[in-house]
C-alpha atoms as a PDB file:
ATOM      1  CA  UNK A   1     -12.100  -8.139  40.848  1.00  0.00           C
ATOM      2  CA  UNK A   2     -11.779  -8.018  37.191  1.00  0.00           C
ATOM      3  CA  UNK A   3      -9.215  -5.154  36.078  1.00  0.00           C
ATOM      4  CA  UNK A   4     -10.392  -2.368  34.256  1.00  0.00           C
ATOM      5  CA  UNK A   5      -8.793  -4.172  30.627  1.00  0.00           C
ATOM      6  CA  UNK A   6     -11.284  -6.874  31.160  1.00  0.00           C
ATOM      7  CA  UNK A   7     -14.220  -5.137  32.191  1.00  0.00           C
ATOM      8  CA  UNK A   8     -13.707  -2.487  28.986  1.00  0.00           C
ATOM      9  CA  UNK A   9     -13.142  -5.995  26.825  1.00  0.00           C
ATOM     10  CA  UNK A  10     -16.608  -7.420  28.226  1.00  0.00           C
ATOM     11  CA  UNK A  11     -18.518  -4.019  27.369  1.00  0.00           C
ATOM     12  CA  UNK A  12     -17.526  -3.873  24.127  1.00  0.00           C
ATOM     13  CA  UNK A  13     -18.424  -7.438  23.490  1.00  0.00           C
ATOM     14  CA  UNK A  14     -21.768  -7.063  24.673  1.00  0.00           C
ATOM     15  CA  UNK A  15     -22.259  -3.784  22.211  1.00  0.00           C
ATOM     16  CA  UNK A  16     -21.357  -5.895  19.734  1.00  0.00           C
ATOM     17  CA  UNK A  17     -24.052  -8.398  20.429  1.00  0.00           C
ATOM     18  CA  UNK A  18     -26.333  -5.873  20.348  1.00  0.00           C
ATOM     19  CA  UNK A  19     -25.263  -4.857  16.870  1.00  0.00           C
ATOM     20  CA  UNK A  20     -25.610  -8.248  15.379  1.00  0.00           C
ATOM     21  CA  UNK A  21     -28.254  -9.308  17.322  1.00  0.00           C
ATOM     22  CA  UNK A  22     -30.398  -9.146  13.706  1.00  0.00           C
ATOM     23  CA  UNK A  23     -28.005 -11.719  12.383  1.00  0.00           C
ATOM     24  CA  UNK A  24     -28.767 -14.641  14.920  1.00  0.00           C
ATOM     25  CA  UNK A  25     -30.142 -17.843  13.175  1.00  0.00           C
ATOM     26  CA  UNK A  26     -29.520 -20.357  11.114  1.00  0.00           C
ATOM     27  CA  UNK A  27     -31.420 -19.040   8.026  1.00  0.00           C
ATOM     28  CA  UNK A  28     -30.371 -15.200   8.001  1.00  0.00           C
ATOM     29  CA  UNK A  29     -29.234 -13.868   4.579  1.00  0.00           C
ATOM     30  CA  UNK A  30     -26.197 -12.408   5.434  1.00  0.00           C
ATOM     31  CA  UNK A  31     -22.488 -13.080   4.452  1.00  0.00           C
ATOM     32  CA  UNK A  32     -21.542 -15.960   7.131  1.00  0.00           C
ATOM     33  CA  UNK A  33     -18.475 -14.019   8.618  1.00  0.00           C
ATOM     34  CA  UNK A  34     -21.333 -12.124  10.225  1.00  0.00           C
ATOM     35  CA  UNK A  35     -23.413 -14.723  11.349  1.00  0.00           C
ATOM     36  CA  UNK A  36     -20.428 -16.380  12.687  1.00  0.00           C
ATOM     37  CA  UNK A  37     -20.114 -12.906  14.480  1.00  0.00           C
ATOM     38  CA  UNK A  38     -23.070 -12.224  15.929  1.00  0.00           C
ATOM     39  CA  UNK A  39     -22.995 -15.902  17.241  1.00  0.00           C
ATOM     40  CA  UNK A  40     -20.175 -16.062  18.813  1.00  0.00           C
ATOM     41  CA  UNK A  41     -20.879 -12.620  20.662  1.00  0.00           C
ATOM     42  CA  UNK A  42     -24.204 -14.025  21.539  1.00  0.00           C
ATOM     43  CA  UNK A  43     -22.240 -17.278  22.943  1.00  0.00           C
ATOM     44  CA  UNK A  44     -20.155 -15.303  25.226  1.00  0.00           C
ATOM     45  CA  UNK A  45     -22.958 -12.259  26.560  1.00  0.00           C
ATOM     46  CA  UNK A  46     -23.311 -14.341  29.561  1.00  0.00           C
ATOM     47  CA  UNK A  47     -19.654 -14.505  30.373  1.00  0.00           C
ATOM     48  CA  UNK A  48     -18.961 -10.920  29.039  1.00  0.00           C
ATOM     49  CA  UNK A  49     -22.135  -9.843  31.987  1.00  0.00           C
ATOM     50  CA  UNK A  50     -19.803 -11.494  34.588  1.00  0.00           C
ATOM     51  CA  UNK A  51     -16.740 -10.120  33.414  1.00  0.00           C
ATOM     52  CA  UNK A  52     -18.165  -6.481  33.515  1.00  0.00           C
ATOM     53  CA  UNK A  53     -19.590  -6.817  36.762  1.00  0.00           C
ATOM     54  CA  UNK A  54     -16.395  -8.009  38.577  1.00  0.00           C
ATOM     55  CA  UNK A  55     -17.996 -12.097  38.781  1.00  0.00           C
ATOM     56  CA  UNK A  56     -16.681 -15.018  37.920  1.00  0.00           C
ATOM     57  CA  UNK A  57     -17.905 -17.601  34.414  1.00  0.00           C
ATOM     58  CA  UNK A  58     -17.868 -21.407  34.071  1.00  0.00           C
ATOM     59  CA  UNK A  59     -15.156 -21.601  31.213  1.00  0.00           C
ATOM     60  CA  UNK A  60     -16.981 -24.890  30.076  1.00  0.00           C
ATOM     61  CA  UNK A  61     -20.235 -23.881  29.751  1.00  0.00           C
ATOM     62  CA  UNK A  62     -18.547 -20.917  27.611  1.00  0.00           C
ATOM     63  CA  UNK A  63     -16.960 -23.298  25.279  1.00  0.00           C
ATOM     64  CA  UNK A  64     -19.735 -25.391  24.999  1.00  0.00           C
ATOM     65  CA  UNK A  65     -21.826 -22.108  24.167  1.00  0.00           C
ATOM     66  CA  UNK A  66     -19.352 -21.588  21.673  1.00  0.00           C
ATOM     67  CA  UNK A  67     -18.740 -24.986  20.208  1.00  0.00           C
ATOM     68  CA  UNK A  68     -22.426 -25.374  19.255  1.00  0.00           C
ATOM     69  CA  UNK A  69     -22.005 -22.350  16.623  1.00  0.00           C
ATOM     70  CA  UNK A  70     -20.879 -24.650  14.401  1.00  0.00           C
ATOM     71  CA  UNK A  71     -23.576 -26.885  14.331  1.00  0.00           C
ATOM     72  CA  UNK A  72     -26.493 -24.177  14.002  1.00  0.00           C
ATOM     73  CA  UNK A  73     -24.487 -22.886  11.162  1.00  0.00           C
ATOM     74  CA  UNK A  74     -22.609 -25.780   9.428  1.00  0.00           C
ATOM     75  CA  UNK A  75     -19.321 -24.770   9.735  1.00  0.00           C
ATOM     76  CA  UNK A  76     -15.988 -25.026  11.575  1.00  0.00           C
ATOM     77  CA  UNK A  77     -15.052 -21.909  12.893  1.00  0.00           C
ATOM     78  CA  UNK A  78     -15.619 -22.473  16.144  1.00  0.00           C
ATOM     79  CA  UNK A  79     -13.628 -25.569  16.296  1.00  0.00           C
ATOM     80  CA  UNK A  80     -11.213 -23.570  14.941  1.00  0.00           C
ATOM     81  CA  UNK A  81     -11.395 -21.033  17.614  1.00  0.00           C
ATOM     82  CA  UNK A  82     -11.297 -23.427  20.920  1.00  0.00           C
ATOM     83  CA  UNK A  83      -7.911 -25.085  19.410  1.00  0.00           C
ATOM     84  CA  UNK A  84      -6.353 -21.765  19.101  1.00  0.00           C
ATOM     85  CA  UNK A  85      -6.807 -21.726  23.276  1.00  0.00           C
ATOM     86  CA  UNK A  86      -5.872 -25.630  23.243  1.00  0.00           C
ATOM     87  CA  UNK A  87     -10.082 -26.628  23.983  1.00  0.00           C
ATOM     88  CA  UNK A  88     -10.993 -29.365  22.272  1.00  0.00           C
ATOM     89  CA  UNK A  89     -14.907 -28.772  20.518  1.00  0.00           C
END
């Protein structure tokens, strides 16, 4: 059972997918922080679901979610991310 810190955590993250949902894609004119955003929220929806509703996530097929942000958008952020928790892209 996921504690109530994780579960709040998880339902924010999906909000904020729903927020940036209009910035998804690799050819949306907005400044790239939010694109970045609304990508990586979309990565982790899946996982976020599962937190929320007390189940378990495959931590590799989040990171893998994650590491492809950087090659829909041509950049390194996500790289950057997975090394700060010690996941190599």
């Amino acid at each position: 059972m996921q504690s109530d810190q994780t579960r709040l955590l998880a339902l924010g993250l999906l909000e904020i997918r729903t927020l940036l949902a209009d910035y998804l894609g690799s050819e949306v004119d907005a400044p790239m922080s939010v694109r970045i955003a609304a990508h990586m929220a979309y990565a982790l929806h899946t996982e976020a679901e599962a937190a929320y509703s007390n189940a378990d996530f495959h931590l590799g097929h989040a990171t893998m979610k994650i590491a492809a942000i950087d090659q829909i958008l041509g950049v390194t952020d996500a790289a950057a991310l997975l090394r700060r928790f010690n996941v190599k892209a």
